[in-house]
PDB file of N, CA and C in Angstrom:
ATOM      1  N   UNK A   1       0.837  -1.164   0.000  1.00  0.00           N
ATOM      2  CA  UNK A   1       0.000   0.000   0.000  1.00  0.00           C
ATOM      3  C   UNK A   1       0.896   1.246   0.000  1.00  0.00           C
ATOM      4  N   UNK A   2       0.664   2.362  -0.883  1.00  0.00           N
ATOM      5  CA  UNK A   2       1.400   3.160  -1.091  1.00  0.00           C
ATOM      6  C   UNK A   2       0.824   4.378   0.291  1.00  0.00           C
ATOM      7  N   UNK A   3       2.166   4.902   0.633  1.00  0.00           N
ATOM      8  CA  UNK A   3       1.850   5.837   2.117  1.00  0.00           C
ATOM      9  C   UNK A   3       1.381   7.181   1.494  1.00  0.00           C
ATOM     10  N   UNK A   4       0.766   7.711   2.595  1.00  0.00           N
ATOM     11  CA  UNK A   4       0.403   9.162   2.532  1.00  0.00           C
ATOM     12  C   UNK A   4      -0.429   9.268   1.583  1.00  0.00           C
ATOM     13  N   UNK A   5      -1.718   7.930   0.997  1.00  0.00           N
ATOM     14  CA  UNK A   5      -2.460   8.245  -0.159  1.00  0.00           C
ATOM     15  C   UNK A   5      -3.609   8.100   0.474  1.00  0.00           C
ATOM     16  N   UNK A   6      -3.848   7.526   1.338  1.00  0.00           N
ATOM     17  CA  UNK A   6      -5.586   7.380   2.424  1.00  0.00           C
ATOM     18  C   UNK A   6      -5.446   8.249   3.067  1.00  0.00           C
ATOM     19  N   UNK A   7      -7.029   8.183   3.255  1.00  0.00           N
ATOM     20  CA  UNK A   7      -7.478   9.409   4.150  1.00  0.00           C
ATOM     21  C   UNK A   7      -7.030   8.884   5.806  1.00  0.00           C
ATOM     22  N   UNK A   8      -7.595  10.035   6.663  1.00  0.00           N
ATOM     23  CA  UNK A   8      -6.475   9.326   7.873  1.00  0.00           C
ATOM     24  C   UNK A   8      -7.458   8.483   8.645  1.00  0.00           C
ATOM     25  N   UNK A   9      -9.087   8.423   8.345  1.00  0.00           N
ATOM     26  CA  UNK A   9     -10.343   7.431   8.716  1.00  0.00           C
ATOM     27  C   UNK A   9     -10.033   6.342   8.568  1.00  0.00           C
ATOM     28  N   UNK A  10      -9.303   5.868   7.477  1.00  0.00           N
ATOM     29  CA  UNK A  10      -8.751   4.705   6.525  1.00  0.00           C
ATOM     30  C   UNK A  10      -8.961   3.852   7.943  1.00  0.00           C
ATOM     31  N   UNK A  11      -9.394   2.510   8.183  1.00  0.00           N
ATOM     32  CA  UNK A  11      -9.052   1.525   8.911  1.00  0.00           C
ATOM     33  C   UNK A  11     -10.222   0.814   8.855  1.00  0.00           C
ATOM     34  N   UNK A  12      -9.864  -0.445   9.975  1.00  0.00           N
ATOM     35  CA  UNK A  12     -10.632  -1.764  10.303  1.00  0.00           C
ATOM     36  C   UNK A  12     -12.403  -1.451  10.198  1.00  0.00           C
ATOM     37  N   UNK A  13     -13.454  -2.181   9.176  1.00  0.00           N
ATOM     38  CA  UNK A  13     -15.097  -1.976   9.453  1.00  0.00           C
ATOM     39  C   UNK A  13     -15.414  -2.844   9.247  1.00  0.00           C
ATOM     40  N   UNK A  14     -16.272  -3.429  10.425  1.00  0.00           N
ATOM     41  CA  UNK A  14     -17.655  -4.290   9.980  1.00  0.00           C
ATOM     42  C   UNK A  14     -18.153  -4.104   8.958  1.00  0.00           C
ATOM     43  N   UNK A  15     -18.875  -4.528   8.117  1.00  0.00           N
ATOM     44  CA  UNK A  15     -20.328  -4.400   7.484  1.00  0.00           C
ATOM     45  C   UNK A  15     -20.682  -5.472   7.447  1.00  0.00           C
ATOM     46  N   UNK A  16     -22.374  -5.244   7.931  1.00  0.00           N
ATOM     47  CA  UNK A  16     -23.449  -6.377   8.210  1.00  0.00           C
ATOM     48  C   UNK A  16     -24.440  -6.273   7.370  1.00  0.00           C
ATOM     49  N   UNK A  17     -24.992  -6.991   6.831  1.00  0.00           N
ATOM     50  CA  UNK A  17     -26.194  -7.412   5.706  1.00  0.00           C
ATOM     51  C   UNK A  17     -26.910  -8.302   6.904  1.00  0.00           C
ATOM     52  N   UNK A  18     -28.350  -6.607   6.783  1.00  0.00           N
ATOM     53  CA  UNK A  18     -29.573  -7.489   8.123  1.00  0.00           C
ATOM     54  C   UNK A  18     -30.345  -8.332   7.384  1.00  0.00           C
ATOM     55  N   UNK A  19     -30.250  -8.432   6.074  1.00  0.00           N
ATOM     56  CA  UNK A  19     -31.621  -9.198   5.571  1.00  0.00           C
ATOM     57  C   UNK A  19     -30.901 -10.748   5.030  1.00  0.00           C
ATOM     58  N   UNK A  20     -29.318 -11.032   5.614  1.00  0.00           N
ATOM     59  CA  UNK A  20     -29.182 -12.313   5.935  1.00  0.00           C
ATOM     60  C   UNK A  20     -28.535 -12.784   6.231  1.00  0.00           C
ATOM     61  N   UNK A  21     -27.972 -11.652   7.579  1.00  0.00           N
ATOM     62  CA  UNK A  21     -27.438 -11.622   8.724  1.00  0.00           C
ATOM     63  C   UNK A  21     -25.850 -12.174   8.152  1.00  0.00           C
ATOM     64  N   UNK A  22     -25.013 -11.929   7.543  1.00  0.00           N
ATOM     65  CA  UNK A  22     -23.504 -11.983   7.497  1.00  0.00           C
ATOM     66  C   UNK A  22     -23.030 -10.908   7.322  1.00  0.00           C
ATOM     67  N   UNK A  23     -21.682 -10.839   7.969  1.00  0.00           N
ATOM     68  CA  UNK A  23     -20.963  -9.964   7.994  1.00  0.00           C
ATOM     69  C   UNK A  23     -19.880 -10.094   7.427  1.00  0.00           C
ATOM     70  N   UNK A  24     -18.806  -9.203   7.082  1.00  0.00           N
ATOM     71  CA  UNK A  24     -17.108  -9.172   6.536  1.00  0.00           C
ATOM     72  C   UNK A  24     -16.740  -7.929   7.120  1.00  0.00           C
ATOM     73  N   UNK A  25     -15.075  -8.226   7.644  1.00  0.00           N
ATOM     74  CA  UNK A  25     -14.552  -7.302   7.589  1.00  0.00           C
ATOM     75  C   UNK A  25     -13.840  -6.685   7.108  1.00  0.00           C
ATOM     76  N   UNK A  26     -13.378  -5.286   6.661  1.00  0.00           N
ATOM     77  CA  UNK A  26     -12.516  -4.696   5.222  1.00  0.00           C
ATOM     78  C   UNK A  26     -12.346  -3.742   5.858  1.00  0.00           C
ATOM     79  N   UNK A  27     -11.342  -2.980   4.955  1.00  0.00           N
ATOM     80  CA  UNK A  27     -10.944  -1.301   5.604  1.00  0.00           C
ATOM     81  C   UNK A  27     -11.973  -0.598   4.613  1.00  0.00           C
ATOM     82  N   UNK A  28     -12.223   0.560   5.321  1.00  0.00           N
ATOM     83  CA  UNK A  28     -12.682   1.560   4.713  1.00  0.00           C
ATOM     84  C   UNK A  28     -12.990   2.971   5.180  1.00  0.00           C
ATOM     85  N   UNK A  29     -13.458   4.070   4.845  1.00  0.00           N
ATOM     86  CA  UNK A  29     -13.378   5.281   5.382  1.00  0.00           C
ATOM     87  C   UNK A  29     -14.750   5.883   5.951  1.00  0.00           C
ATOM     88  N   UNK A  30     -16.029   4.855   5.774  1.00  0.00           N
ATOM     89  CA  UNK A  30     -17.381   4.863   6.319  1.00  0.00           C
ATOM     90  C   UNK A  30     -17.353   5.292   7.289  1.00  0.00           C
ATOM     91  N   UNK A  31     -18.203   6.458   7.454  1.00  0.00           N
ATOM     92  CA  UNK A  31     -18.392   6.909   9.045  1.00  0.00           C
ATOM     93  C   UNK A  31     -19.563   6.648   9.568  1.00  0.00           C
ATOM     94  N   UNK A  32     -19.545   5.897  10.817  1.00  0.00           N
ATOM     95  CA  UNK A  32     -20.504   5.204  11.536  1.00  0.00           C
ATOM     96  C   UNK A  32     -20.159   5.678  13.419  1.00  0.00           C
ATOM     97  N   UNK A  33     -21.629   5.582  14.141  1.00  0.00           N
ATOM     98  CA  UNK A  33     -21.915   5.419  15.349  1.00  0.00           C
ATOM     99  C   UNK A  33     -21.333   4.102  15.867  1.00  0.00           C
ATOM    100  N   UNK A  34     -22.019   2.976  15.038  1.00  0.00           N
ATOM    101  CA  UNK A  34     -21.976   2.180  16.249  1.00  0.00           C
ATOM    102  C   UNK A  34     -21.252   1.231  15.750  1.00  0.00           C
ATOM    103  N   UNK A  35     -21.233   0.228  16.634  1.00  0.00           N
ATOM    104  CA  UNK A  35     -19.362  -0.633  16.727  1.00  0.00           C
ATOM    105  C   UNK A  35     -20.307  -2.032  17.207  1.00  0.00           C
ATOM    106  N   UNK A  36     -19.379  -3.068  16.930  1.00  0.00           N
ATOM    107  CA  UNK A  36     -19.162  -4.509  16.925  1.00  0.00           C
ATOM    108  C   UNK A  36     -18.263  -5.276  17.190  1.00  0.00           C
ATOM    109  N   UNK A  37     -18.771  -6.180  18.157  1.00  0.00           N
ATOM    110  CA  UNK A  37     -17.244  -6.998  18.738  1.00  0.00           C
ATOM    111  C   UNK A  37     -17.772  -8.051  17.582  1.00  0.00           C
ATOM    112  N   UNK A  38     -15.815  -8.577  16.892  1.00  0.00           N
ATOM    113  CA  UNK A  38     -15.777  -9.066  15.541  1.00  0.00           C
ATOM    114  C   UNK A  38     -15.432 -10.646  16.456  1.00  0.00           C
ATOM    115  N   UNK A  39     -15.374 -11.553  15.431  1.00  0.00           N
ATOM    116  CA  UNK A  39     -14.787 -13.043  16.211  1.00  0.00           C
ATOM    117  C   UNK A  39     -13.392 -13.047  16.604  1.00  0.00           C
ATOM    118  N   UNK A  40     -12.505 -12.241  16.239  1.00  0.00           N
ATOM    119  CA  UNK A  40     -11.302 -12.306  16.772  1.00  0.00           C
ATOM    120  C   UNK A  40     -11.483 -11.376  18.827  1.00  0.00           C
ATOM    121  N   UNK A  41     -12.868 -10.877  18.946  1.00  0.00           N
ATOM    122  CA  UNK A  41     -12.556 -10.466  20.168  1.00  0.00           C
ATOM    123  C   UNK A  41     -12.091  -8.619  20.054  1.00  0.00           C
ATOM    124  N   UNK A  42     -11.804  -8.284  19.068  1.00  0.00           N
ATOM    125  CA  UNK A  42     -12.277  -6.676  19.075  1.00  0.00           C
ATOM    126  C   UNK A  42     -13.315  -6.007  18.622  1.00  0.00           C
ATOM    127  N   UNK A  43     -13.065  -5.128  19.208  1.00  0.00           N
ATOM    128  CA  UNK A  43     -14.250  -3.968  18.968  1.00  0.00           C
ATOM    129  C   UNK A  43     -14.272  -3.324  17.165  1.00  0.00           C
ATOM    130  N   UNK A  44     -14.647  -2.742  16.491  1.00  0.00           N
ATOM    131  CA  UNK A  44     -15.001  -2.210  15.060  1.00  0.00           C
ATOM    132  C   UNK A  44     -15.894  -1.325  14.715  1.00  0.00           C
ATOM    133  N   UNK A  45     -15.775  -0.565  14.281  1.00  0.00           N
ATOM    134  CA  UNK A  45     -17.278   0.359  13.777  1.00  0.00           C
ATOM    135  C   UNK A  45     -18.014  -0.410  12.823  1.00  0.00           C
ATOM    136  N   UNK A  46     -18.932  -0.395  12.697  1.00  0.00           N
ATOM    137  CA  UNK A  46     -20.601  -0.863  12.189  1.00  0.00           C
ATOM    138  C   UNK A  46     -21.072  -0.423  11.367  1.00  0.00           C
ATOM    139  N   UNK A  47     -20.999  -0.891   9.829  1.00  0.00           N
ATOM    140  CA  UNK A  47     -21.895  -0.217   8.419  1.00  0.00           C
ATOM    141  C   UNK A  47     -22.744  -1.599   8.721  1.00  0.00           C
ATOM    142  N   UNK A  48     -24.139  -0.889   7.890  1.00  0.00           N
ATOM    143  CA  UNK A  48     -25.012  -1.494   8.181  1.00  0.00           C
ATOM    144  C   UNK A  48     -25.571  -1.255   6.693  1.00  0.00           C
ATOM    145  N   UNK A  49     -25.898  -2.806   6.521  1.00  0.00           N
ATOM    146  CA  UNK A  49     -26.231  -2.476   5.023  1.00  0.00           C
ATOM    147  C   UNK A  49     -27.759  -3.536   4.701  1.00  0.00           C
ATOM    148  N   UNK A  50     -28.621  -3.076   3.807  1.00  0.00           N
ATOM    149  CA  UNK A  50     -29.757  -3.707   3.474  1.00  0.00           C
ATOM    150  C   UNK A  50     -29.793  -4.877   2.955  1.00  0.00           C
ATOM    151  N   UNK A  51     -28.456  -4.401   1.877  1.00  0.00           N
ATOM    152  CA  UNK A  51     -27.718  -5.593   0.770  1.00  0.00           C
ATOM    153  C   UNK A  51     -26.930  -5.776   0.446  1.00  0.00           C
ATOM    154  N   UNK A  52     -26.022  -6.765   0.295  1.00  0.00           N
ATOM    155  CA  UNK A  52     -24.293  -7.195  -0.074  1.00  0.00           C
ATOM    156  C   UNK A  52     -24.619  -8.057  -1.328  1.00  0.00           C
ATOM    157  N   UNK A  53     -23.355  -8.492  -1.884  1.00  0.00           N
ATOM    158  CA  UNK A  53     -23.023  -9.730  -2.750  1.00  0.00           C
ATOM    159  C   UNK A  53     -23.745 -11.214  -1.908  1.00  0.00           C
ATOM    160  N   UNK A  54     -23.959 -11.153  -0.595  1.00  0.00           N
ATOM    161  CA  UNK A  54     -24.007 -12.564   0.008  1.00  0.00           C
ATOM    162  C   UNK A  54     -26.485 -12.500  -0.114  1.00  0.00           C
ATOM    163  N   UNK A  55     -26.224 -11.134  -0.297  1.00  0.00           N
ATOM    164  CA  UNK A  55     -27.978 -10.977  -0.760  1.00  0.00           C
ATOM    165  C   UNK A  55     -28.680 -10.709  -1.725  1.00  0.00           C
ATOM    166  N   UNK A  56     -28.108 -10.288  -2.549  1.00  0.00           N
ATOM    167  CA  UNK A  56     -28.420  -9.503  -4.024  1.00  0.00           C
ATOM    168  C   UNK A  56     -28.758 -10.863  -4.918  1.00  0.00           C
ATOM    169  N   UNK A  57     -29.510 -10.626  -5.567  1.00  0.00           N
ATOM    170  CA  UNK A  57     -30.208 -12.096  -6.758  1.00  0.00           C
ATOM    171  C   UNK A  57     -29.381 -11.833  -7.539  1.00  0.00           C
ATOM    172  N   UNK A  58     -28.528 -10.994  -7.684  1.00  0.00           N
ATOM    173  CA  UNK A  58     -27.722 -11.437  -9.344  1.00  0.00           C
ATOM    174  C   UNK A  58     -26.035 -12.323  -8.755  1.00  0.00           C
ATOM    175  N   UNK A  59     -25.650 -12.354  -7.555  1.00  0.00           N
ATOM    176  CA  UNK A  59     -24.954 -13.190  -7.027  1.00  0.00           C
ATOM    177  C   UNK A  59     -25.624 -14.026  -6.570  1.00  0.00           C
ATOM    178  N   UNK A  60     -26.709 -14.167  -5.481  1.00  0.00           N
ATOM    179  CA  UNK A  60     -27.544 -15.495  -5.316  1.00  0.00           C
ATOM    180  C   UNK A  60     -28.277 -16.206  -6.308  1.00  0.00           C
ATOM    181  N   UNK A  61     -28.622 -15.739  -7.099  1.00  0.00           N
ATOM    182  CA  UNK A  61     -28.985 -16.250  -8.371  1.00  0.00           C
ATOM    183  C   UNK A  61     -30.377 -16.731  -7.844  1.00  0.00           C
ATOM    184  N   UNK A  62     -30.573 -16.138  -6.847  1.00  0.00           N
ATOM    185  CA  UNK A  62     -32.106 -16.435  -6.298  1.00  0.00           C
ATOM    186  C   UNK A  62     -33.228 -15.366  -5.798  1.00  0.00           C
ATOM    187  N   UNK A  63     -34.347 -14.890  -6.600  1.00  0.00           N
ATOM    188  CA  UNK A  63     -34.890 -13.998  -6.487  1.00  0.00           C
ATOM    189  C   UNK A  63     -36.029 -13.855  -5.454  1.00  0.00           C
ATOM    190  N   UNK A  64     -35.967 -12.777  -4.761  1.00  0.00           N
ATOM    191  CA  UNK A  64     -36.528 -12.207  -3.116  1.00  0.00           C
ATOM    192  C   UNK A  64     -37.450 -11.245  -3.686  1.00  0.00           C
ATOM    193  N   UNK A  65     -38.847 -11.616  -3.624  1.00  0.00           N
ATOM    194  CA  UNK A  65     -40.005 -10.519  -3.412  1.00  0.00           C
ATOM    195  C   UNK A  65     -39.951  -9.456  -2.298  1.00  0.00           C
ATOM    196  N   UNK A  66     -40.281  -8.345  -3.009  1.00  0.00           N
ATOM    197  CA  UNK A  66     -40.280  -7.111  -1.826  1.00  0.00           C
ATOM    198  C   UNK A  66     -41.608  -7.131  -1.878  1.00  0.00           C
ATOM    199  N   UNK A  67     -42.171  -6.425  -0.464  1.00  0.00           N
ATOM    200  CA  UNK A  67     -43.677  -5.723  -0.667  1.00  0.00           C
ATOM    201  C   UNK A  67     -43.467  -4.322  -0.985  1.00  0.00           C
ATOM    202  N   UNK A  68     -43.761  -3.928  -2.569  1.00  0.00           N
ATOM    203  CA  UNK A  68     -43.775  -3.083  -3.626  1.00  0.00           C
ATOM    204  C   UNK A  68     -45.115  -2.269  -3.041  1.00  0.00           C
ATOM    205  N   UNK A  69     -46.132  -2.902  -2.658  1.00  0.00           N
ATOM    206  CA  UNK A  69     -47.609  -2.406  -3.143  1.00  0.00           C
ATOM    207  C   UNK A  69     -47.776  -1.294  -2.106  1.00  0.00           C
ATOM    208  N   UNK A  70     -47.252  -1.572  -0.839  1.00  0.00           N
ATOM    209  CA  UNK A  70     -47.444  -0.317   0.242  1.00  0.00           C
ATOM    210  C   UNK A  70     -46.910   1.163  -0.540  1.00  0.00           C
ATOM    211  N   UNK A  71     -45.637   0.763  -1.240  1.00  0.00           N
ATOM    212  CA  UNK A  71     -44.729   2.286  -1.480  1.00  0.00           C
ATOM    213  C   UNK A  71     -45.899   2.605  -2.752  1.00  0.00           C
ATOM    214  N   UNK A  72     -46.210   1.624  -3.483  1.00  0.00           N
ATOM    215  CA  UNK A  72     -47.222   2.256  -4.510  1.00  0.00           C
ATOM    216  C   UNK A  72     -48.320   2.963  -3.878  1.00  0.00           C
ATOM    217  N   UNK A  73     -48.999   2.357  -3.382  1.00  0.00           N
ATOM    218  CA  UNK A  73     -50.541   2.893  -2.722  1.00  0.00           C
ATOM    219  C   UNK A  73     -49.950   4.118  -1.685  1.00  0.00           C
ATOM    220  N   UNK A  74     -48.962   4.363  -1.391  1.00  0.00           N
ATOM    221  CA  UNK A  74     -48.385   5.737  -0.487  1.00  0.00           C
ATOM    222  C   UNK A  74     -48.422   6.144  -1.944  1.00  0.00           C
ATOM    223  N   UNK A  75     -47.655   6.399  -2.604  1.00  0.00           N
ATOM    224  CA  UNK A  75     -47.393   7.204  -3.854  1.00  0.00           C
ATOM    225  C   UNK A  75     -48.474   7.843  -5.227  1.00  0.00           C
ATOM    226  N   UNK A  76     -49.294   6.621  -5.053  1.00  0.00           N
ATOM    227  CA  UNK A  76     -51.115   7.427  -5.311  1.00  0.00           C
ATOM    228  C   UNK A  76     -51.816   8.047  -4.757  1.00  0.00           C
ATOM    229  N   UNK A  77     -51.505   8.084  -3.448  1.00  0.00           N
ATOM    230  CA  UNK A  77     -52.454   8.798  -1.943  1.00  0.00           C
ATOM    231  C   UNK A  77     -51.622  10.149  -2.328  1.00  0.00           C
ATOM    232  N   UNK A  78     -50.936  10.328  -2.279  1.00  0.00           N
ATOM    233  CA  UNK A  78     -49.525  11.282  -2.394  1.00  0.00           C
ATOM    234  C   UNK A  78     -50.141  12.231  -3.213  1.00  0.00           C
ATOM    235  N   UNK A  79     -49.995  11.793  -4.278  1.00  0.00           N
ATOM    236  CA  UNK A  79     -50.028  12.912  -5.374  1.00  0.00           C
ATOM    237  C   UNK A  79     -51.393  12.402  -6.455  1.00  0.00           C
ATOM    238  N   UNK A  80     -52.693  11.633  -5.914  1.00  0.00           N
ATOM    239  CA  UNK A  80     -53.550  11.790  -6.251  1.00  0.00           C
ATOM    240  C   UNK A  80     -54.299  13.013  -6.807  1.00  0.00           C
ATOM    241  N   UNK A  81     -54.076  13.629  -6.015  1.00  0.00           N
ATOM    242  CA  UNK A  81     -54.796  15.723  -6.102  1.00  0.00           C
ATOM    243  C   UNK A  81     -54.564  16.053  -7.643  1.00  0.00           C
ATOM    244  N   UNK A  82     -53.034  15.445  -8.371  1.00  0.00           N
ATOM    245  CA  UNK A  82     -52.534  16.265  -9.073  1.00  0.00           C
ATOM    246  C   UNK A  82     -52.943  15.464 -10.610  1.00  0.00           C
ATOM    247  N   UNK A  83     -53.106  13.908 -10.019  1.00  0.00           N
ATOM    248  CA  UNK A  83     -53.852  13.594 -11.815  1.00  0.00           C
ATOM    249  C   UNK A  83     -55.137  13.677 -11.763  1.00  0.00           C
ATOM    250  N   UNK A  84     -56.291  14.490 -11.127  1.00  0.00           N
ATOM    251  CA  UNK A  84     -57.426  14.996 -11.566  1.00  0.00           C
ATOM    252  C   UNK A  84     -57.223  16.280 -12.246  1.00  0.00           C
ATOM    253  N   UNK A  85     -57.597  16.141 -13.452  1.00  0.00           N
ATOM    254  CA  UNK A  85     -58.091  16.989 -14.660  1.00  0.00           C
ATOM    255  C   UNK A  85     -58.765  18.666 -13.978  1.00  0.00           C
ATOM    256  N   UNK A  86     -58.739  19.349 -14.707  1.00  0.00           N
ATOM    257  CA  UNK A  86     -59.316  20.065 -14.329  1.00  0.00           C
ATOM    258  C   UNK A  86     -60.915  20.538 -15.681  1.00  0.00           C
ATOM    259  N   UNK A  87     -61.921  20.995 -14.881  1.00  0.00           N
ATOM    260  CA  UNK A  87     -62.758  21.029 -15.855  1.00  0.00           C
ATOM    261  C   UNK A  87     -62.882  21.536 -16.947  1.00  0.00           C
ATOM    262  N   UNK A  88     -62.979  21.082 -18.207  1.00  0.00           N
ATOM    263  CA  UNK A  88     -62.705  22.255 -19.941  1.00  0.00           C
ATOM    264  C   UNK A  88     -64.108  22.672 -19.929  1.00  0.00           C
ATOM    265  N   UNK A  89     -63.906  23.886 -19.973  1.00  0.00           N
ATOM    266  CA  UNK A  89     -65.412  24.007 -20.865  1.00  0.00           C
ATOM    267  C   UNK A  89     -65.471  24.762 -22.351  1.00  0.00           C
TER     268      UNK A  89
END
């Protein structure tokens, strides 16, 4: 690794994938609150992520339904007002 080219954050992070629960650890410059004791027995700061390579269908090669229909039906309630027409005469 060439010196004096990272930022000085540069070091040791968790990141956890909650939707199927694994973790890795890597360096990186993520700024995070909260921390995790790793299996070696130290402490780490904590990215927290929705989705990794170990969740994503185009590496699992296995596809995960979301519930889509809530964010839709929010998003018609939303801005319903604005696709009624107004009257021509």
């Amino acid at each position: 690794m060439k010196k004096e080219i990272h930022p000085d954050s540069y070091r040791l992070v968790v990141f956890k994938d909650f939707s199927c629960d694994e973790a890795f650890l890597t360096k990186s410059c993520a700024q995070t609150k909260d921390t995790i004791v790793w299996e070696d027995g130290n402490e780490y700061p904590l990215v927290k992520l929705e989705i990794s390579s170990k969740s994503h269908p185009f590496y699992t090669g296995k596809m995960k339904f979301v519930d889509t229909a809530g964010r839709i039906d929010k998003f018609n309630k939303k801005f319903a007002k604005f696709s009624k027409k107004a009257p021509t005469e």
